[in-house]
ModelCIF file with pLDDT and N, C-alpha, C, O atoms, coordinates in Angstrom:
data_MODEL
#
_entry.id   MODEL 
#
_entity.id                         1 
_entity.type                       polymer 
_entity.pdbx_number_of_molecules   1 
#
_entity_poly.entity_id                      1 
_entity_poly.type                           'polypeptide(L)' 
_entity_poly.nstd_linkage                   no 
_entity_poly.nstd_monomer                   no 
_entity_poly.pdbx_seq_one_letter_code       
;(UNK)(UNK)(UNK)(UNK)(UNK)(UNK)(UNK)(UNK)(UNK)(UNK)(UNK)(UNK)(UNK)(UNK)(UNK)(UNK)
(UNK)(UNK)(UNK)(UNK)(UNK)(UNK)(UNK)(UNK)(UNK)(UNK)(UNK)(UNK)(UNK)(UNK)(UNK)(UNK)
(UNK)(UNK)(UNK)(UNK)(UNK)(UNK)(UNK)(UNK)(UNK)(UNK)(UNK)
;
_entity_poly.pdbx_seq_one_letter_code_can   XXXXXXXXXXXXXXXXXXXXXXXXXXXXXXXXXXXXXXXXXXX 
_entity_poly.pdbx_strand_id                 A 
#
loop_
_entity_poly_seq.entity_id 
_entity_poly_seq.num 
_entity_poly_seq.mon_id 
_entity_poly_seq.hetero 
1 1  UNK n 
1 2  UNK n 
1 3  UNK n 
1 4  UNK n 
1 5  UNK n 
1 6  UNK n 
1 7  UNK n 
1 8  UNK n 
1 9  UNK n 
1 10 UNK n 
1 11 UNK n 
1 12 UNK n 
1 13 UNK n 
1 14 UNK n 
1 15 UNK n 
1 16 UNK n 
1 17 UNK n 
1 18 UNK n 
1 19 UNK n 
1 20 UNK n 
1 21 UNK n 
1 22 UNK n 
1 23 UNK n 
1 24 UNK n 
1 25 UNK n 
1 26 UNK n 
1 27 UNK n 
1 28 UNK n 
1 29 UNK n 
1 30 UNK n 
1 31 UNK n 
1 32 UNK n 
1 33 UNK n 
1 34 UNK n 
1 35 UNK n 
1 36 UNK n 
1 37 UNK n 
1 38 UNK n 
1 39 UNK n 
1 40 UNK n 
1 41 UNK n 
1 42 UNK n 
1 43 UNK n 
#
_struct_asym.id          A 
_struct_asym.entity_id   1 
#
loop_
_ma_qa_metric.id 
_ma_qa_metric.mode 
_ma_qa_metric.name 
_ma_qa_metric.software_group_id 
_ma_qa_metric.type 
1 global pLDDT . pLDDT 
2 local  pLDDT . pLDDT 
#
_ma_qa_metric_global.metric_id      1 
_ma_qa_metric_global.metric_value   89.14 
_ma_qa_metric_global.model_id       1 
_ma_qa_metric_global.ordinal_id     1 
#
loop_
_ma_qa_metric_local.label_asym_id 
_ma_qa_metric_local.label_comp_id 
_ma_qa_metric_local.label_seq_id 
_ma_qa_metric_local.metric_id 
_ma_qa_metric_local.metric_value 
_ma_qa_metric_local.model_id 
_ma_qa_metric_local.ordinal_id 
A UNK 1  2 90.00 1 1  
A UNK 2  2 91.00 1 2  
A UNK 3  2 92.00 1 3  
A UNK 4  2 92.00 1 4  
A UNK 5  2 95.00 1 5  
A UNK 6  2 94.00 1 6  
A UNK 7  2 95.00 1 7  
A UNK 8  2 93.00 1 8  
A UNK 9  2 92.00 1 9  
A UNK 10 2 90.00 1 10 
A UNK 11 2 87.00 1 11 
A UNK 12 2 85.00 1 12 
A UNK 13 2 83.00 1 13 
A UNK 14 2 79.00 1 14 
A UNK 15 2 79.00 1 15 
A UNK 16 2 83.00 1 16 
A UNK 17 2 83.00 1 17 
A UNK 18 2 85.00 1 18 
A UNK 19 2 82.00 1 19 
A UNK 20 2 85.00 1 20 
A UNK 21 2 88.00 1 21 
A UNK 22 2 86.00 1 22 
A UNK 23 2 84.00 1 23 
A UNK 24 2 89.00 1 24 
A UNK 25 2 88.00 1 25 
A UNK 26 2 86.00 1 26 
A UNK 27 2 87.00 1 27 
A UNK 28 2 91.00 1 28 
A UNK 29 2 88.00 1 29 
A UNK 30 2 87.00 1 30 
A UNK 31 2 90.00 1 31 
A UNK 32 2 90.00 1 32 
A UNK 33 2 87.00 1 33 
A UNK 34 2 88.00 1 34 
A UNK 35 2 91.00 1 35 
A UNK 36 2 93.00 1 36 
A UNK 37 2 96.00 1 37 
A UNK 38 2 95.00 1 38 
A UNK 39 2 97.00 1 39 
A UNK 40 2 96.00 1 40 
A UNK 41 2 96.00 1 41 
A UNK 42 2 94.00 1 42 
A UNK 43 2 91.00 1 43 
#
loop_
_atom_site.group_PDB 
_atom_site.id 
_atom_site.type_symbol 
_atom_site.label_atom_id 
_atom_site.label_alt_id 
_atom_site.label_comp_id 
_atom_site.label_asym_id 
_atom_site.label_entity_id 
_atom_site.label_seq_id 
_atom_site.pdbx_PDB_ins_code 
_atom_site.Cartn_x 
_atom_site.Cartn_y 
_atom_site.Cartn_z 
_atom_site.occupancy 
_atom_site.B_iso_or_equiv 
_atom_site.pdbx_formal_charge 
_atom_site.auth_seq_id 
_atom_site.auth_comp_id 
_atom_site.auth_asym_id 
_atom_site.auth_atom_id 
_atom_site.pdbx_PDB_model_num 
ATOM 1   N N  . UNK A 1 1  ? -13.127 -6.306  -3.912  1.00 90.00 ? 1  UNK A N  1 
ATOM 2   C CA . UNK A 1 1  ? -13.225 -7.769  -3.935  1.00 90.00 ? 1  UNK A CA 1 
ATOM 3   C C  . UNK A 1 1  ? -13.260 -8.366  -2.527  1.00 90.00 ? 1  UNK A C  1 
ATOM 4   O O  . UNK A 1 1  ? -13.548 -9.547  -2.333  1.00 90.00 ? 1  UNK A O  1 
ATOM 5   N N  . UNK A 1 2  ? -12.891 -7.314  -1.343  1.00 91.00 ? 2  UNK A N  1 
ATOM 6   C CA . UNK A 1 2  ? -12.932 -8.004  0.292   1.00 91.00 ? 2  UNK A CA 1 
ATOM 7   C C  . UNK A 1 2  ? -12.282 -9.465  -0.208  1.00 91.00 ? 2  UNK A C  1 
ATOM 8   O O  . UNK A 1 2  ? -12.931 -10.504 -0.328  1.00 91.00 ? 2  UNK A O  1 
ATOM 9   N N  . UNK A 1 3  ? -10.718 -9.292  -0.497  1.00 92.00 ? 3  UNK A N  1 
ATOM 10  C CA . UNK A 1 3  ? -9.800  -10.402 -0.277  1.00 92.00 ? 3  UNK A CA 1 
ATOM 11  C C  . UNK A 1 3  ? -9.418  -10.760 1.646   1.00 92.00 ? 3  UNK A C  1 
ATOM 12  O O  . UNK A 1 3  ? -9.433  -10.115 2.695   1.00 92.00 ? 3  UNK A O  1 
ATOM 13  N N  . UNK A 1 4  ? -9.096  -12.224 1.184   1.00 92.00 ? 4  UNK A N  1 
ATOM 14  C CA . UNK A 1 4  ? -8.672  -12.266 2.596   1.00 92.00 ? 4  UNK A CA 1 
ATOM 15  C C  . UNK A 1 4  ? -7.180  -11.762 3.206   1.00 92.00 ? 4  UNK A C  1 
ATOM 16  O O  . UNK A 1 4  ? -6.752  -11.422 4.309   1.00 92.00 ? 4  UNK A O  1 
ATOM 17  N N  . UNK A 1 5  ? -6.491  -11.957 1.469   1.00 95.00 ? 5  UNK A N  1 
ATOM 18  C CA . UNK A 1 5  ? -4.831  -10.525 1.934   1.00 95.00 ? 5  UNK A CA 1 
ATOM 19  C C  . UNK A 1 5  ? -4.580  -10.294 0.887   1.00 95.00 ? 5  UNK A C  1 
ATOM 20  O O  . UNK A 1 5  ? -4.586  -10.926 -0.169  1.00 95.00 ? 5  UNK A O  1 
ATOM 21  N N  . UNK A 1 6  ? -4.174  -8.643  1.395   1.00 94.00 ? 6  UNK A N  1 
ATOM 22  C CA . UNK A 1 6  ? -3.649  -7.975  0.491   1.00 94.00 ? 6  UNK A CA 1 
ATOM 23  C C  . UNK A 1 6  ? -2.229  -7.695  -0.251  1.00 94.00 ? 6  UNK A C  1 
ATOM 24  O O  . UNK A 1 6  ? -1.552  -7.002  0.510   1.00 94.00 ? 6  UNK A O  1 
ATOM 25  N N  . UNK A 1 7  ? -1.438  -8.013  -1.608  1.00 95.00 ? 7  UNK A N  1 
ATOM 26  C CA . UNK A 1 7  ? -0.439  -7.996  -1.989  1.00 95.00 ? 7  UNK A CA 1 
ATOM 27  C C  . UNK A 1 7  ? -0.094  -6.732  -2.838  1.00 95.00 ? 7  UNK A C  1 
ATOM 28  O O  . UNK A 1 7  ? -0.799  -6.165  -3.673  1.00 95.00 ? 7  UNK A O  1 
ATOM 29  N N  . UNK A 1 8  ? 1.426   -6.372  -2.329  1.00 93.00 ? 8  UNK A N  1 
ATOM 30  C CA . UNK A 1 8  ? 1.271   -5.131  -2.959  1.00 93.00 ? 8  UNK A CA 1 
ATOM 31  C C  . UNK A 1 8  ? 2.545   -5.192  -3.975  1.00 93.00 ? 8  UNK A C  1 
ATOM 32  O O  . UNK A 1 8  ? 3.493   -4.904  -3.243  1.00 93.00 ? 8  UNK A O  1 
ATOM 33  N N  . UNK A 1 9  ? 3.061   -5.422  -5.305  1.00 92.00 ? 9  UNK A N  1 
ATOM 34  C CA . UNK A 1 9  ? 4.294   -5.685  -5.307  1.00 92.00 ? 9  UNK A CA 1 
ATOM 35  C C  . UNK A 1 9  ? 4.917   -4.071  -5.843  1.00 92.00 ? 9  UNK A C  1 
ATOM 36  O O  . UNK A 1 9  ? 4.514   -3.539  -6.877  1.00 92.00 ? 9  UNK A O  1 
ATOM 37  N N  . UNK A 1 10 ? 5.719   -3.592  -5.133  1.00 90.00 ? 10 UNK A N  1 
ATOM 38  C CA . UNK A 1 10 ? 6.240   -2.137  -5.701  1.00 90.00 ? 10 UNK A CA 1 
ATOM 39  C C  . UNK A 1 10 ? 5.169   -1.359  -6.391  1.00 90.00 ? 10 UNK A C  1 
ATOM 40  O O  . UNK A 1 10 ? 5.305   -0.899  -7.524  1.00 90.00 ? 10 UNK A O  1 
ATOM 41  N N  . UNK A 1 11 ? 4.051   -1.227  -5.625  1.00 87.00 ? 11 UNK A N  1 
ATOM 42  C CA . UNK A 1 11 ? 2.845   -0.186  -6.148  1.00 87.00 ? 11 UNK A CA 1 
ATOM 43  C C  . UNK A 1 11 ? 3.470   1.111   -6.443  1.00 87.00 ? 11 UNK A C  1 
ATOM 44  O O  . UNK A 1 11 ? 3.176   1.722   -7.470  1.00 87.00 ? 11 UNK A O  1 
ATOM 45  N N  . UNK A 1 12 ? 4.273   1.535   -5.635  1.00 85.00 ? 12 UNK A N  1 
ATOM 46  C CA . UNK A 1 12 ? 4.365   3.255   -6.044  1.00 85.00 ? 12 UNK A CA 1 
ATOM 47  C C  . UNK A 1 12 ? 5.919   3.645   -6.497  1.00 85.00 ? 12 UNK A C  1 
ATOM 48  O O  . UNK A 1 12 ? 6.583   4.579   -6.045  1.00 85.00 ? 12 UNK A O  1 
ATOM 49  N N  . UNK A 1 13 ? 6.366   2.581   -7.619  1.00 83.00 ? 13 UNK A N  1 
ATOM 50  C CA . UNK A 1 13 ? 7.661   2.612   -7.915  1.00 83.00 ? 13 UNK A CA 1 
ATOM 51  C C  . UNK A 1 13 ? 7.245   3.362   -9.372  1.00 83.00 ? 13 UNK A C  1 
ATOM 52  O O  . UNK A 1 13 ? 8.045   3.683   -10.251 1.00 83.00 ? 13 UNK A O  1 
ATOM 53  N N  . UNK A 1 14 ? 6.164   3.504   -9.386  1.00 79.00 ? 14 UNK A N  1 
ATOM 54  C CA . UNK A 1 14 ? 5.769   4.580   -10.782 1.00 79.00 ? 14 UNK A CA 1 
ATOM 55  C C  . UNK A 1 14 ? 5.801   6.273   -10.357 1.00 79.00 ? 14 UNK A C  1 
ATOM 56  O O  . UNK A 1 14 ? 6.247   7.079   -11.173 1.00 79.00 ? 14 UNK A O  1 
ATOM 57  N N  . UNK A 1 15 ? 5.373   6.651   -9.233  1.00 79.00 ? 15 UNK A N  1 
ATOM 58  C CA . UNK A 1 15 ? 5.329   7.822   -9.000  1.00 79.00 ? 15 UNK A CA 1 
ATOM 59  C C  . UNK A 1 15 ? 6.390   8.499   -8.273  1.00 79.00 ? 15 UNK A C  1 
ATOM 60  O O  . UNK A 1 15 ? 7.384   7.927   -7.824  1.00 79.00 ? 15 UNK A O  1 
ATOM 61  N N  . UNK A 1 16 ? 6.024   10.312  -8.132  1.00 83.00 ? 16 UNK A N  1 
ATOM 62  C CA . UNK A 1 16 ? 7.180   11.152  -8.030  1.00 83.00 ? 16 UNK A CA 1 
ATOM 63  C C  . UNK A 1 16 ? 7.552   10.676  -6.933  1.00 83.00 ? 16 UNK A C  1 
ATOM 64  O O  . UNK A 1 16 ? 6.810   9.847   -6.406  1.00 83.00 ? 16 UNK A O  1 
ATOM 65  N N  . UNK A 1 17 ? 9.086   11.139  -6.117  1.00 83.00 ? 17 UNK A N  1 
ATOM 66  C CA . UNK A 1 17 ? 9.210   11.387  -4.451  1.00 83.00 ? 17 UNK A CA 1 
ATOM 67  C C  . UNK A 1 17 ? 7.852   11.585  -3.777  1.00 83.00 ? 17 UNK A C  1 
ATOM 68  O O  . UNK A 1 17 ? 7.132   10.652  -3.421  1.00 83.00 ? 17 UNK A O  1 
ATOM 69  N N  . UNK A 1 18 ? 7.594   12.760  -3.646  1.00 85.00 ? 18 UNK A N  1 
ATOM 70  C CA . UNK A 1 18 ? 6.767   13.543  -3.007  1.00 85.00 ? 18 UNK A CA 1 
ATOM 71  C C  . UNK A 1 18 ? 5.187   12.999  -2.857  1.00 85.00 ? 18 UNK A C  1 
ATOM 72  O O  . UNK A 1 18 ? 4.624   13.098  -1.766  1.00 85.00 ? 18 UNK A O  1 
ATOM 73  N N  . UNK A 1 19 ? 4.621   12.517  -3.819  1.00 82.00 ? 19 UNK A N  1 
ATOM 74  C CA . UNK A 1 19 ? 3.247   11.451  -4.433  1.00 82.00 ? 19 UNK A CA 1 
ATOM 75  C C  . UNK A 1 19 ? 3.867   10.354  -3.432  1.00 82.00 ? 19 UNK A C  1 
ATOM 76  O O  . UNK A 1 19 ? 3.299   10.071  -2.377  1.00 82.00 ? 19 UNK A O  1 
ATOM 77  N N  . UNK A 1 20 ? 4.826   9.880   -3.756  1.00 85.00 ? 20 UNK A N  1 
ATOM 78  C CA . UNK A 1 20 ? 4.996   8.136   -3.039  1.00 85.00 ? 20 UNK A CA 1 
ATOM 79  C C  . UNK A 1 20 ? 4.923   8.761   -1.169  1.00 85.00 ? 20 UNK A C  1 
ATOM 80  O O  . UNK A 1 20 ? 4.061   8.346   -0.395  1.00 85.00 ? 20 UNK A O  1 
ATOM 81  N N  . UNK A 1 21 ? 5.962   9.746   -0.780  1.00 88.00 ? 21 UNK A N  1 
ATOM 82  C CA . UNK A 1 21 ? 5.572   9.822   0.836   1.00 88.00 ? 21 UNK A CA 1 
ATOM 83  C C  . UNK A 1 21 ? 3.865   10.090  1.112   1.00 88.00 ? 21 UNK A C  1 
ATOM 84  O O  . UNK A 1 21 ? 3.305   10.122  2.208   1.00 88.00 ? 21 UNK A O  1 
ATOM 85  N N  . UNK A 1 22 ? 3.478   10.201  0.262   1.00 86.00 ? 22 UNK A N  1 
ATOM 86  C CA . UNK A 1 22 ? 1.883   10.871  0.083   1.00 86.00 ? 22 UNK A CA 1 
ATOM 87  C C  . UNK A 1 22 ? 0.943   9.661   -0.011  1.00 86.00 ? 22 UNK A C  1 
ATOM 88  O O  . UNK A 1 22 ? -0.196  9.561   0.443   1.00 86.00 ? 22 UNK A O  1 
ATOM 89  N N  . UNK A 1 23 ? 1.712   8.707   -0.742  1.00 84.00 ? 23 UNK A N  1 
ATOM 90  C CA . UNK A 1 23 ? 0.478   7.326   -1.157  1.00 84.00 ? 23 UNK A CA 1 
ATOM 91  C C  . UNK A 1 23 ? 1.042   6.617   0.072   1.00 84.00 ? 23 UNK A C  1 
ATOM 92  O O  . UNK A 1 23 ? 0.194   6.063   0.771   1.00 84.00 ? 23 UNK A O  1 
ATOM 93  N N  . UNK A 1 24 ? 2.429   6.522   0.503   1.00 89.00 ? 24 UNK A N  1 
ATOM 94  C CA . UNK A 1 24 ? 2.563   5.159   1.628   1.00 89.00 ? 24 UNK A CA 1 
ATOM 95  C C  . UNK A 1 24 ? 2.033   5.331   2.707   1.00 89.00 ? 24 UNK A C  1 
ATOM 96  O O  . UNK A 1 24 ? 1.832   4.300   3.349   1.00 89.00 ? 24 UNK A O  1 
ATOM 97  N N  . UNK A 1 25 ? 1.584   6.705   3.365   1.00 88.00 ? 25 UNK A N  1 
ATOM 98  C CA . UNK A 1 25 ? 0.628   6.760   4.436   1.00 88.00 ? 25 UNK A CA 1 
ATOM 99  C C  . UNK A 1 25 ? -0.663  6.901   4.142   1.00 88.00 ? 25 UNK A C  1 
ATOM 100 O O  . UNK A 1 25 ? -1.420  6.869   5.112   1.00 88.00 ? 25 UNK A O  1 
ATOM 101 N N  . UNK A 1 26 ? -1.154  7.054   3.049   1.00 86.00 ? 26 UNK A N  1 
ATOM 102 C CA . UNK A 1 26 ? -2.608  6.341   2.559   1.00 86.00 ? 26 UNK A CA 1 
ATOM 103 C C  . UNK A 1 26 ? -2.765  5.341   2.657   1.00 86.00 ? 26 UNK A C  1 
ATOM 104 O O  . UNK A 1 26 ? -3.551  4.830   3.455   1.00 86.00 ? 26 UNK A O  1 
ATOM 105 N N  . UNK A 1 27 ? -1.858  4.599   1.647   1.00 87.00 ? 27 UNK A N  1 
ATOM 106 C CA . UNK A 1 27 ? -1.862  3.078   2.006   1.00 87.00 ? 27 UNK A CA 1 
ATOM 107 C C  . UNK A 1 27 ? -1.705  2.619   3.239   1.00 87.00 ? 27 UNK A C  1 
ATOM 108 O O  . UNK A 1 27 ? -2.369  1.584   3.292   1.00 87.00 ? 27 UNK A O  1 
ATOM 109 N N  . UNK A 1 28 ? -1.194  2.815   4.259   1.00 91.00 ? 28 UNK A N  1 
ATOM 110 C CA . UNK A 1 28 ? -0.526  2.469   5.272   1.00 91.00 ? 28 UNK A CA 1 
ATOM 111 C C  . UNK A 1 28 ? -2.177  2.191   6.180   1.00 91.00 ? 28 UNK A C  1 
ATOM 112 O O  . UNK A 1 28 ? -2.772  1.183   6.562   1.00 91.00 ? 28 UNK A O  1 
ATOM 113 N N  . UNK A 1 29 ? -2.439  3.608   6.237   1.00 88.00 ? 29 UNK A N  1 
ATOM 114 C CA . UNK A 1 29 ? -3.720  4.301   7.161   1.00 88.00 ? 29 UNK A CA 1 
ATOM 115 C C  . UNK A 1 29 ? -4.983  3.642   6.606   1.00 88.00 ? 29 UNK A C  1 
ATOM 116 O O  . UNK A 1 29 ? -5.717  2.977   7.337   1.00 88.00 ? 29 UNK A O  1 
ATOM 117 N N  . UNK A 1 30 ? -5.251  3.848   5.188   1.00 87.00 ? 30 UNK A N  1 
ATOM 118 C CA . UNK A 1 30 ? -6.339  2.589   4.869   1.00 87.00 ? 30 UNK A CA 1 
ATOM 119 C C  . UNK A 1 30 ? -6.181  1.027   4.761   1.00 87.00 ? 30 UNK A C  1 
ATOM 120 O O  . UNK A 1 30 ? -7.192  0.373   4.504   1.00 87.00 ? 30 UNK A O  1 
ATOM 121 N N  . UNK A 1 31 ? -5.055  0.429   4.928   1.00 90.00 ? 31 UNK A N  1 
ATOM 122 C CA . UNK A 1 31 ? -4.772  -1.101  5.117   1.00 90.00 ? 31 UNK A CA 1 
ATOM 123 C C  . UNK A 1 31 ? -5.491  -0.906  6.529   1.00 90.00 ? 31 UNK A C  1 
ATOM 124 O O  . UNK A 1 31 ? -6.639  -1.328  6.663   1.00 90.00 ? 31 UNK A O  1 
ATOM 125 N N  . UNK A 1 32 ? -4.790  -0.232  7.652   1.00 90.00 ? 32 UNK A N  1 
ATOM 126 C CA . UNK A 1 32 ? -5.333  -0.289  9.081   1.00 90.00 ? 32 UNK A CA 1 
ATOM 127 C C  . UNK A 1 32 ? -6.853  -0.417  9.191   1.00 90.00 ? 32 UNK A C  1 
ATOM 128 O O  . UNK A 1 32 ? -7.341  -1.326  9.864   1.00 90.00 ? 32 UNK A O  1 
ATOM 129 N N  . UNK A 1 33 ? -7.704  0.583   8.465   1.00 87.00 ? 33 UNK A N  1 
ATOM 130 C CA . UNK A 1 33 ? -8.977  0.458   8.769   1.00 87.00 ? 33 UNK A CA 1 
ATOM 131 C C  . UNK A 1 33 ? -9.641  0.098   8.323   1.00 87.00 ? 33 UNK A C  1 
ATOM 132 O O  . UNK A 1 33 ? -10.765 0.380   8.736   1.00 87.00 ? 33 UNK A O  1 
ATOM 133 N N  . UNK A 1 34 ? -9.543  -0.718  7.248   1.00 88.00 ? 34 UNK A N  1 
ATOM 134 C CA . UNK A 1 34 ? -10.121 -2.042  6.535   1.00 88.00 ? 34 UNK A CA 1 
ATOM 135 C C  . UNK A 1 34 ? -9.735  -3.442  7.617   1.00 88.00 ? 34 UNK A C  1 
ATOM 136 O O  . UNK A 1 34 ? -10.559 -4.331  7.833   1.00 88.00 ? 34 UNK A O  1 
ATOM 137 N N  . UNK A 1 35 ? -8.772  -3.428  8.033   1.00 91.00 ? 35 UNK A N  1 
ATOM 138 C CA . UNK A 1 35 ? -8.187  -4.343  8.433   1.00 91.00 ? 35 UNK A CA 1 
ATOM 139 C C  . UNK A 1 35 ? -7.041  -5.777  8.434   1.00 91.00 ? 35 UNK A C  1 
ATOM 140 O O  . UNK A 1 35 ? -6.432  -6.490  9.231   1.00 91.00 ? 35 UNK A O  1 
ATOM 141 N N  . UNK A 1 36 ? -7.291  -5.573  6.716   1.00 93.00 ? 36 UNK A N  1 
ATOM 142 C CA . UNK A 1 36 ? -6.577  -6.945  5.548   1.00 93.00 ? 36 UNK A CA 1 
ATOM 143 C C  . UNK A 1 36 ? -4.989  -6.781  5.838   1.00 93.00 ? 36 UNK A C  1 
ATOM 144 O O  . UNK A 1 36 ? -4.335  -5.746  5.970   1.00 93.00 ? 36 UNK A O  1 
ATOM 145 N N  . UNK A 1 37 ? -4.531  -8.314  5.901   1.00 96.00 ? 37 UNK A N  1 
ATOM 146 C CA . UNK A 1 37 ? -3.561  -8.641  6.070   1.00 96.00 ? 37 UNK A CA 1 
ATOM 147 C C  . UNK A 1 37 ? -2.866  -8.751  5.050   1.00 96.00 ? 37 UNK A C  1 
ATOM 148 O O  . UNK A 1 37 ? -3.262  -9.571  4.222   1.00 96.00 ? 37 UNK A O  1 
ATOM 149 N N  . UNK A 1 38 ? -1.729  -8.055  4.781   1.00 95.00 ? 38 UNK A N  1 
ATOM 150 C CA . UNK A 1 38 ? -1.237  -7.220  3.839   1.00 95.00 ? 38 UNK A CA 1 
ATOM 151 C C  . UNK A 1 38 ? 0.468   -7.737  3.625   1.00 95.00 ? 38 UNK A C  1 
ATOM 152 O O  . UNK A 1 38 ? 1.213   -7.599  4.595   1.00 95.00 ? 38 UNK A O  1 
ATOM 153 N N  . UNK A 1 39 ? 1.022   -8.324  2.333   1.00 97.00 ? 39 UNK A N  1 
ATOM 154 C CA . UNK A 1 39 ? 2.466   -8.099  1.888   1.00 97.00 ? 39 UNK A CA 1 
ATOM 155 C C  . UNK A 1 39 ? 2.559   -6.817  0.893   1.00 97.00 ? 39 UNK A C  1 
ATOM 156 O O  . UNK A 1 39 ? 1.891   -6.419  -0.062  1.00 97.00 ? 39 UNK A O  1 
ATOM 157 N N  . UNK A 1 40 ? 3.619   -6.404  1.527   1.00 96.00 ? 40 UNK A N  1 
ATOM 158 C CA . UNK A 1 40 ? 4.272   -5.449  0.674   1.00 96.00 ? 40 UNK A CA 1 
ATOM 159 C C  . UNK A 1 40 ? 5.713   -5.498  0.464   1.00 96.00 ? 40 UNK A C  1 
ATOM 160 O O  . UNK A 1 40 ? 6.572   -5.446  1.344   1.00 96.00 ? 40 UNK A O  1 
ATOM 161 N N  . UNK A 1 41 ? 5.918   -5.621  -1.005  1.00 96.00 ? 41 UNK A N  1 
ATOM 162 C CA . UNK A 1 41 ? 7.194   -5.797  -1.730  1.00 96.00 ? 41 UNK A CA 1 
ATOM 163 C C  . UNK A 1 41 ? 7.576   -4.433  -1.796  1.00 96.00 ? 41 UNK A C  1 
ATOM 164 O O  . UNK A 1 41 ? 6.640   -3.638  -1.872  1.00 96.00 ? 41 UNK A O  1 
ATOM 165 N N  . UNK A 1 42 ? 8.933   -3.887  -1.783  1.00 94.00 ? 42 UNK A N  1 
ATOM 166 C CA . UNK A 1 42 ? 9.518   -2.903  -1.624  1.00 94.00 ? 42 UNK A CA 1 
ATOM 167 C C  . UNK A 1 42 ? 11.484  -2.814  -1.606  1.00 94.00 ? 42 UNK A C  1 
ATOM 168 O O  . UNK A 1 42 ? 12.203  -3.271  -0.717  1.00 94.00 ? 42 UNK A O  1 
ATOM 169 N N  . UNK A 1 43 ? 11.890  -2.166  -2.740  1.00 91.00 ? 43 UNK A N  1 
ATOM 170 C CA . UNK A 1 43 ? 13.617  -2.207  -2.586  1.00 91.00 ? 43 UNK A CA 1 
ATOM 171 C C  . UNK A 1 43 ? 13.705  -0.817  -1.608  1.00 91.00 ? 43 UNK A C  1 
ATOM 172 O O  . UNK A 1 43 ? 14.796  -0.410  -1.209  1.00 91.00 ? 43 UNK A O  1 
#
């Protein structure tokens, strides 16, 4: 959709340990090179 920001609310509160250290530097690394200005909700 090329939003102008991105919201994330507890995306990876569904998956294992191991999957989530695995998706938050995906996520992390593709927010960067897209560029989108990004909230992320997180306990």
């Amino acid at each position: 959709l090329r939003p102008k920001l991105l919201l994330f609310d507890e995306p990876l509160s569904n998956l294992d340990a191991k999957l989530r250290v695995q998706m938050r530097h995906e996520i992390r690394g593709l927010q960067k090179e897209v560029g989108i200005t990004s909230l992320f909700v997180t306990h």
